[in-house]
Protein backbone atom coordinates (compact mmCIF):
# COMPACT_ATOMS: atom_id res chain seq x y z
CA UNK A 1 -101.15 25.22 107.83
CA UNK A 2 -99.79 24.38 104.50
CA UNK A 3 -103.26 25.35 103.21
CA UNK A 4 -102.62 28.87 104.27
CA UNK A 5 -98.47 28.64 103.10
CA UNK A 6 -99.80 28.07 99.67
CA UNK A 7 -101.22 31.26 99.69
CA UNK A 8 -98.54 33.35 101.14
CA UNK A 9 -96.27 35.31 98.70
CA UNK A 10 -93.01 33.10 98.23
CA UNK A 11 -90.87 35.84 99.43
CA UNK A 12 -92.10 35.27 103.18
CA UNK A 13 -91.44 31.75 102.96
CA UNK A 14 -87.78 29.89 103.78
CA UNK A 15 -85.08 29.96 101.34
CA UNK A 16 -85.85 26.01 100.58
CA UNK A 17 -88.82 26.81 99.65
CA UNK A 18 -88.37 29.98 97.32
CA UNK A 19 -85.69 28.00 95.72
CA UNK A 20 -87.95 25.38 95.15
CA UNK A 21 -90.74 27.45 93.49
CA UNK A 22 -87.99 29.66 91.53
CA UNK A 23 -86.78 25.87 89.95
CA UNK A 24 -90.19 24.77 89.41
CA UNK A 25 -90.72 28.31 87.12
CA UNK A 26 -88.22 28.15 85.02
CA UNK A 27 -88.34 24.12 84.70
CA UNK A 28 -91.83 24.99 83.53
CA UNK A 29 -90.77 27.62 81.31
CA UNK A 30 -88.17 26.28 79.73
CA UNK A 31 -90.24 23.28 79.03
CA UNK A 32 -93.06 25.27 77.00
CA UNK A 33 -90.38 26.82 75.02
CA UNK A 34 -89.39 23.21 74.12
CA UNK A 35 -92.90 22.36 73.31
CA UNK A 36 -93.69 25.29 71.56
CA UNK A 37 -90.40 24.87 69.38
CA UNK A 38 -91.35 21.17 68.73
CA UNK A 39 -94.74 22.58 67.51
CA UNK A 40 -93.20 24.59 64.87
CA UNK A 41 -90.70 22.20 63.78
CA UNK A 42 -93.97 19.76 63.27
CA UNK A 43 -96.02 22.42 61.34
CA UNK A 44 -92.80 23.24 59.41
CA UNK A 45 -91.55 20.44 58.33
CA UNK A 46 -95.38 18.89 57.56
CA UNK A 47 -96.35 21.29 55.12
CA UNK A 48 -98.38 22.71 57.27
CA UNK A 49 -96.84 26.31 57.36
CA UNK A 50 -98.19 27.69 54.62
CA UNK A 51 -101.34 27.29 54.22
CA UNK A 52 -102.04 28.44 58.15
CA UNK A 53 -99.89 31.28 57.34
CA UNK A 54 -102.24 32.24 53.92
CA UNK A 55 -105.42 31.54 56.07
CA UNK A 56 -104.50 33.94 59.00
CA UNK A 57 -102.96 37.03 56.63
CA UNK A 58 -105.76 36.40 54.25
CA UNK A 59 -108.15 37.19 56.70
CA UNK A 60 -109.41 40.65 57.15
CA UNK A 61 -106.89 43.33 58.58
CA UNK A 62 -103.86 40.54 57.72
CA UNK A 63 -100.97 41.56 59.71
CA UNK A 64 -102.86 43.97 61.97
CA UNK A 65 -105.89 40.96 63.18
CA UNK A 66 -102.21 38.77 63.95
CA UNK A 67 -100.75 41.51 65.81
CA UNK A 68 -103.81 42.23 67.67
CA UNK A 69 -104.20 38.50 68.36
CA UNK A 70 -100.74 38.05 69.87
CA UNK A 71 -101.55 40.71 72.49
CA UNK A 72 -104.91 39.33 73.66
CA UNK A 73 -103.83 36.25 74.25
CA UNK A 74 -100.66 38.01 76.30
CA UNK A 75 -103.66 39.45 78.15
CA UNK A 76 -105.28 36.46 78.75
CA UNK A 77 -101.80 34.50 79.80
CA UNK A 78 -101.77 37.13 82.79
CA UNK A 79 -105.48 37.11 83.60
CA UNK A 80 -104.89 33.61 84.37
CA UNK A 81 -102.14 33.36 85.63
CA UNK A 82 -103.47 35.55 88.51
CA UNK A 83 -106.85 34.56 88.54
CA UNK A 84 -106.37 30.20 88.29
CA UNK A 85 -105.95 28.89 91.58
CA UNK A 86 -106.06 25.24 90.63
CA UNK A 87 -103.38 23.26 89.17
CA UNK A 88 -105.17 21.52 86.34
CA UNK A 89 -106.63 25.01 85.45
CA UNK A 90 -103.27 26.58 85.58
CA UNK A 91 -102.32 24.05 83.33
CA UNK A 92 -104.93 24.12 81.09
CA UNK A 93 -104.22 27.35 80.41
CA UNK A 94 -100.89 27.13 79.97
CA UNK A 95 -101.31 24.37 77.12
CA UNK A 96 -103.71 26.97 75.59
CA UNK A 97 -101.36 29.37 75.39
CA UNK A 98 -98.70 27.54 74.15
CA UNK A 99 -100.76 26.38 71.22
CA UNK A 100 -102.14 29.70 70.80
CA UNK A 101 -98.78 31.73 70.83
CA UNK A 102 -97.54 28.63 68.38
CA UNK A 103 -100.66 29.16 65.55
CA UNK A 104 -100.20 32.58 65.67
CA UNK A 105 -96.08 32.70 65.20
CA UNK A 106 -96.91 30.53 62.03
CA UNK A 107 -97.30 33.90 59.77
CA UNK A 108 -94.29 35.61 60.74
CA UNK A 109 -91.98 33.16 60.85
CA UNK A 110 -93.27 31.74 57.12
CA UNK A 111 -92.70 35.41 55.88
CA UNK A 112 -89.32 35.33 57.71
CA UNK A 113 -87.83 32.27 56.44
CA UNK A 114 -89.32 33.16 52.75
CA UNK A 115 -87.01 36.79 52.98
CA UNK A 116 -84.14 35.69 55.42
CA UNK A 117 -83.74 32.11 56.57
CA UNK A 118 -81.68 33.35 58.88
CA UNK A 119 -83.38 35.44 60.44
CA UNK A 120 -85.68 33.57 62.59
CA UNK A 121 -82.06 32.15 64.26
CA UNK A 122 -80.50 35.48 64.72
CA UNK A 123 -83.81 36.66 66.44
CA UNK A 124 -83.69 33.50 68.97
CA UNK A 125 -80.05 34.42 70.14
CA UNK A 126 -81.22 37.95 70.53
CA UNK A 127 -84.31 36.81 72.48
CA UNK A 128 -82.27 34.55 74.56
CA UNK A 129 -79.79 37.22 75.51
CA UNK A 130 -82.06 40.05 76.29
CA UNK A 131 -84.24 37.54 78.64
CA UNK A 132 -81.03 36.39 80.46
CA UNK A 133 -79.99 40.12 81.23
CA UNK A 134 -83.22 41.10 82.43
CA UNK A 135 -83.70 38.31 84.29
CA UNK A 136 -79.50 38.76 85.81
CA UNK A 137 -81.15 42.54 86.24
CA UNK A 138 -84.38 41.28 88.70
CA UNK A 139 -82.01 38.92 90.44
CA UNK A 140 -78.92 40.51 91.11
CA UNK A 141 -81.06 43.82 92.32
CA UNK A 142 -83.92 41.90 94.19
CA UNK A 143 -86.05 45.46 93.81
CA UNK A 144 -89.41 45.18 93.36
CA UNK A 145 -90.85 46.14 89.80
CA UNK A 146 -94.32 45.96 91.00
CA UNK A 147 -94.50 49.92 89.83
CA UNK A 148 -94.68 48.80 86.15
CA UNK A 149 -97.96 47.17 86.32
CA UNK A 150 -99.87 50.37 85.48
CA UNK A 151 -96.82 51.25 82.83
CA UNK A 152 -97.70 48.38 81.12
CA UNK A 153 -101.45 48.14 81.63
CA UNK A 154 -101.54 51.51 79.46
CA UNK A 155 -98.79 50.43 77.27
CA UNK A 156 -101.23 47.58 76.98
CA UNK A 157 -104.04 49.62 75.90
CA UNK A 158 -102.33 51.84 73.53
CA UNK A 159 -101.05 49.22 71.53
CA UNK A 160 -104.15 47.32 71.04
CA UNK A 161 -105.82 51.62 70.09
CA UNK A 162 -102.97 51.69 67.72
CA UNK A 163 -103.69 48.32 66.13
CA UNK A 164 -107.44 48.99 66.20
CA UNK A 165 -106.64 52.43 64.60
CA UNK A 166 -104.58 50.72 61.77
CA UNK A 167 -107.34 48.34 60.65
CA UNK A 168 -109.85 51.03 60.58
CA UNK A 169 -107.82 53.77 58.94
CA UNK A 170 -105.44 51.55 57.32
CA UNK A 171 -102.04 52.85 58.15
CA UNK A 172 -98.92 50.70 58.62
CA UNK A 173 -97.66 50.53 62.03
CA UNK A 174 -93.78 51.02 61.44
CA UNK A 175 -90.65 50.42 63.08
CA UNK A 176 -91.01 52.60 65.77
CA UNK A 177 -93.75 50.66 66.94
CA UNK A 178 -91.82 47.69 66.91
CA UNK A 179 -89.28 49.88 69.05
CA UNK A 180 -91.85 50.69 71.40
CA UNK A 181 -93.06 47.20 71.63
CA UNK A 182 -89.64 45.48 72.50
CA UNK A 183 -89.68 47.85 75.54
CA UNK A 184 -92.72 47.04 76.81
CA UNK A 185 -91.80 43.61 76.23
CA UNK A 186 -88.20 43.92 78.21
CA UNK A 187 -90.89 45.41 80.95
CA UNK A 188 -93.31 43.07 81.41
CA UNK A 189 -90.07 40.38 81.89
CA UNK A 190 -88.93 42.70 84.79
CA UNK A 191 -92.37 42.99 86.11
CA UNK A 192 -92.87 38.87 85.52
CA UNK A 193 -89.94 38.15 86.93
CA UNK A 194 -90.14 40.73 90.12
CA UNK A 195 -93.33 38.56 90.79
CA UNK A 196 -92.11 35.45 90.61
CA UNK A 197 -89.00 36.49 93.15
CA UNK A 198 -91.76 38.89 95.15
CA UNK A 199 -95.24 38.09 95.18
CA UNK A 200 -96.54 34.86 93.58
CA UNK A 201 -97.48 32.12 96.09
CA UNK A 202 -96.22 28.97 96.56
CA UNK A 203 -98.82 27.20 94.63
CA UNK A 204 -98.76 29.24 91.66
CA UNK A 205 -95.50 28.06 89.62
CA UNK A 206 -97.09 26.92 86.31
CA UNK A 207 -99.03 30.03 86.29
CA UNK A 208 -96.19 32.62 87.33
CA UNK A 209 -94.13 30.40 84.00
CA UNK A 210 -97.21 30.87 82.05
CA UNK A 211 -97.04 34.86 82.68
CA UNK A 212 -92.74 34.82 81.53
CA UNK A 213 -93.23 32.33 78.85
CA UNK A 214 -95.91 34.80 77.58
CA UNK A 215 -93.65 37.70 77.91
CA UNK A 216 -91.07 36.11 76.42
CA UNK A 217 -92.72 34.81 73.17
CA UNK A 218 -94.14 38.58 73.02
CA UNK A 219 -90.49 39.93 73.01
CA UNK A 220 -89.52 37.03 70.51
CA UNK A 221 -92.55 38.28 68.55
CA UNK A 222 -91.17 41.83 68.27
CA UNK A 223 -87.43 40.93 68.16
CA UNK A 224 -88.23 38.91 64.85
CA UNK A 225 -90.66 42.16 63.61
CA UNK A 226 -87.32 44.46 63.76
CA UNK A 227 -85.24 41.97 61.96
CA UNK A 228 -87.73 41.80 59.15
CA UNK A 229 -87.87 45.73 59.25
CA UNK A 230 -84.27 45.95 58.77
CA UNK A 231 -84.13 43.22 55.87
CA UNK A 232 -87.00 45.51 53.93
């Protein structure tokens, strides 16, 4: 029996228990922001900023191979998180992405505390607002934003053609991009979070954190892009 409750969506289950799983998510989340914050602090204040940064934008394509590198792993977040059935693969993954999502911040934030130290600060608050409202949004409604999976799945795809198309033909993507990008990313948290409240089951908290915390870093990513657009 509990076998076959772990595999029921949460939403058919008691109110204990979906307020259980909803605590467990965002305990979860909130913890890999801590970690991932207490990774940067380390790599900041070692020295060790710097020369990652310089090693990843030296690389072929720079800026473009980063930005393309934050969105795969994105990708790879949800694959998991809806493929993964066991815990210790759930959690694997999510320490993988964590680390991941942390290496690859390294550039922009470097660049960002070089132009505008406070920058980085203004575009946590921002971050931190927008994901409370949408999240206020998908629990005050309770509707179902299953619809934006195929919204995003192209939104997905055109992003990673644009940033393909940039490194071959070597045109900046702009601020409009950026645009474009923090309303995908303000999607996928209403899609995340419809799933969490919707149609993850029971046994699948770290991954349904591992899909926000994803979605959250990506609108981080993009909220600290249009800062550093507007210092230019």
């Amino acid at each position: 029996m509990r076998n076959e409750l772990a595999v029921r969506p949460v939403s058919t289950l008691g109110v204990d228990s979906r307020a259980a799983f909803i605590n467990k998510v965002y305990l979860h989340l909130f913890g890999a922001i801590a970690v991932l914050v207490g990774i940067e602090a380390f790599i900041f204040n070692n020295g060790y900023a710097e020369p990652i940064a310089r090693t990843l934008l030296n690389l072929p394509g720079g800026w473009m191979l980063v930005l393309g590198g934050f969105m795969l792993v994105g990708w790879l977040a949800s694959h998991v998180s809806h493929t993964a059935r066991s815990l210790p693969a759930q959690y694997a993954a999510f320490a993988g992405l964590i680390l991941a999502n942390a290496i690859i911040l390294v550039p922009m934030l470097y660049v960002a505390f070089q132009k505008a130290p406070d920058v980085p600060q203004n575009a946590v608050m921002v971050t931190l607002i927008a994901f409370a409202g949408l999240t206020a949004v998908a629990f005050v409604t309770r509707k179902d934003f299953s619809f934006l999976r195929g919204i995003l799945f192209w939104g997905f795809i055109l992003a990673i053609v644009g940033i393909g198309a940039s490194l071959l033909f070597g045109f900046s993507l702009g601020i409009w991009f950026t645009v474009a990008m923090l309303g995908f990313a303000g999607a996928a948290i209403l899609y995340d979070t419809s799933n969490v409240l919707h149609h993850y089951p029971e046994s699948q908290y770290v991954g349904a954190s591992l899909q926000l915390f994803s979605s959250v870093a990506l609108l981080f990513w993009y909220v600290l892009r249009f800062f550093m657009h507007s210092s230019d």
